[in-house]
N, C-alpha and C. Protein backbone atom coordinates (compact mmCIF):
# COMPACT_ATOMS: atom_id res chain seq x y z
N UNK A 1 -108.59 50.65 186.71
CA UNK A 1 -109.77 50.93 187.49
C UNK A 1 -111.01 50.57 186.66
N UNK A 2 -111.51 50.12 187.59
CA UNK A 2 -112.97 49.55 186.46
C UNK A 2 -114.41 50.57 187.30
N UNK A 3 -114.82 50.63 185.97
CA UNK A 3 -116.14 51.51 185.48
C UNK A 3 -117.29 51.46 185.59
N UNK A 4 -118.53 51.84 186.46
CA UNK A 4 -119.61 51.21 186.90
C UNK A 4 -120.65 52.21 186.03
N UNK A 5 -121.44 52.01 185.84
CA UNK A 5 -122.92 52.83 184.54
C UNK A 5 -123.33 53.08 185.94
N UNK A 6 -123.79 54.63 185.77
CA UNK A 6 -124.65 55.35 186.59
C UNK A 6 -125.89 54.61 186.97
N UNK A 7 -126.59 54.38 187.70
CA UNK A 7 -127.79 54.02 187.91
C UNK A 7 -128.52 54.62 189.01
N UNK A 8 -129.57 54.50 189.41
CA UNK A 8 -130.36 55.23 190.74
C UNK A 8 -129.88 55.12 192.09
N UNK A 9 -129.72 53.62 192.04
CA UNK A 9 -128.90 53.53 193.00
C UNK A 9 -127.37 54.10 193.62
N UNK A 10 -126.62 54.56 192.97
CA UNK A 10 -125.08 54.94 192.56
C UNK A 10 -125.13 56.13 192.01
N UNK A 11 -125.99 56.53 191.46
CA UNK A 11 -125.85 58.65 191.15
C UNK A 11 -126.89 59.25 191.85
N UNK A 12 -126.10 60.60 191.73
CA UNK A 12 -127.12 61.80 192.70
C UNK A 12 -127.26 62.93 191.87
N UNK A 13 -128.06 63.56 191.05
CA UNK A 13 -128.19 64.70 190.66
C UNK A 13 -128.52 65.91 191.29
N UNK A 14 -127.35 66.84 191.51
CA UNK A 14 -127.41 68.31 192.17
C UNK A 14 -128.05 69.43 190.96
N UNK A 15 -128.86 70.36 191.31
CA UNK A 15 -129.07 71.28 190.90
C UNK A 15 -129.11 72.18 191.80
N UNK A 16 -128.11 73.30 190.56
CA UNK A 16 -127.38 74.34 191.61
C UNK A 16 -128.08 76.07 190.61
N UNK A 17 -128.73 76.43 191.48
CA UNK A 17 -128.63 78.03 191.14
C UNK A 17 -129.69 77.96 189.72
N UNK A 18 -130.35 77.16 189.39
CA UNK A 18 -131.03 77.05 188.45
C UNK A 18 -132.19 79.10 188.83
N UNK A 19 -132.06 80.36 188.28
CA UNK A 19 -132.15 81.24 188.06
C UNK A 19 -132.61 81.81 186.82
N UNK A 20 -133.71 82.19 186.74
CA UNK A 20 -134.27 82.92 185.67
C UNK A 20 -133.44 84.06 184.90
N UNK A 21 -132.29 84.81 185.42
CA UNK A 21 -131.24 85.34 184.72
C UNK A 21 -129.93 84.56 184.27
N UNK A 22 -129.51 83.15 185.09
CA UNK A 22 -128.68 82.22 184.58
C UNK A 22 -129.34 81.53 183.68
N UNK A 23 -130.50 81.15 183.59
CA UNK A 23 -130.71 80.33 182.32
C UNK A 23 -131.14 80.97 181.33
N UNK A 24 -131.31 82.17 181.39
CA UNK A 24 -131.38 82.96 180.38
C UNK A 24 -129.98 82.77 179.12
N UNK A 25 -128.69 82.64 179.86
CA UNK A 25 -127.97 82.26 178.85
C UNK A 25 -127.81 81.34 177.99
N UNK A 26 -128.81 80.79 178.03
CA UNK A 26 -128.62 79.23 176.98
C UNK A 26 -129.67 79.31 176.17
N UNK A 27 -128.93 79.31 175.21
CA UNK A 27 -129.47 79.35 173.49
C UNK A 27 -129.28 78.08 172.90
N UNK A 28 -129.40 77.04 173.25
CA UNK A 28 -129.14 76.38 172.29
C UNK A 28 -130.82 75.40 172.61
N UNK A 29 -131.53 75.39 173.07
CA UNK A 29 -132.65 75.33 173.25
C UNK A 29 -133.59 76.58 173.37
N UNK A 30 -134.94 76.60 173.24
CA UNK A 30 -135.84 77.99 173.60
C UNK A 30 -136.24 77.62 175.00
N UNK A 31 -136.14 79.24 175.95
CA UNK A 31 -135.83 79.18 177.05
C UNK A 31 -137.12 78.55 177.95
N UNK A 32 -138.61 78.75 177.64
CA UNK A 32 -139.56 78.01 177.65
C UNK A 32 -139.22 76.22 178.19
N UNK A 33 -138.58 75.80 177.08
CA UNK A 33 -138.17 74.46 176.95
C UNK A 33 -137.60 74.06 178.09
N UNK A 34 -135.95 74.51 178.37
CA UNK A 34 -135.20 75.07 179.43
C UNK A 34 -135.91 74.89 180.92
N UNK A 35 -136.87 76.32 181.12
CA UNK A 35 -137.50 76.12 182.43
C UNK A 35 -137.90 75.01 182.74
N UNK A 36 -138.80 74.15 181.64
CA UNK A 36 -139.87 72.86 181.54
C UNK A 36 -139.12 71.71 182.44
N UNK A 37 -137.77 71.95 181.52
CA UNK A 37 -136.49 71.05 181.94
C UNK A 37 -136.19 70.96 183.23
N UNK A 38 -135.68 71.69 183.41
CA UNK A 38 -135.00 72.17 184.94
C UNK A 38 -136.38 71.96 185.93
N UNK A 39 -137.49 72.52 185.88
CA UNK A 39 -138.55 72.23 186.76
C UNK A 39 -138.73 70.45 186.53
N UNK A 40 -138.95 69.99 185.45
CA UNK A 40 -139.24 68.30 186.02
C UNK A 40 -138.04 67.64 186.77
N UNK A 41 -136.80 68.00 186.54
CA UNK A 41 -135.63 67.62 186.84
C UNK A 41 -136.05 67.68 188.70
N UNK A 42 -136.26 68.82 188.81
CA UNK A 42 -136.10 69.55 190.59
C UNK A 42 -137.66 68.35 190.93
């Protein structure tokens, strides 16, 4: 089976449940950062 690179055309990014008590669990960034993230993403 052959392998195609994501592009705009061909991917869809879902964001699911993005929550001020679910992202509270992630430490591996500061949560500040996190929100910044997830809000330009949406």
């Amino acid at each position: 089976m052959a392998y195609e690179r994501f592009t705009g055309d061909n991917a869809a990014l879902l964001l699911i449940d993005h929550q001020v008590g679910t992202m509270g669990w992630v430490h591996s960034i500061p949560f500040e950062e996190m929100k910044r993230n997830a809000l330009m993403l949406a």
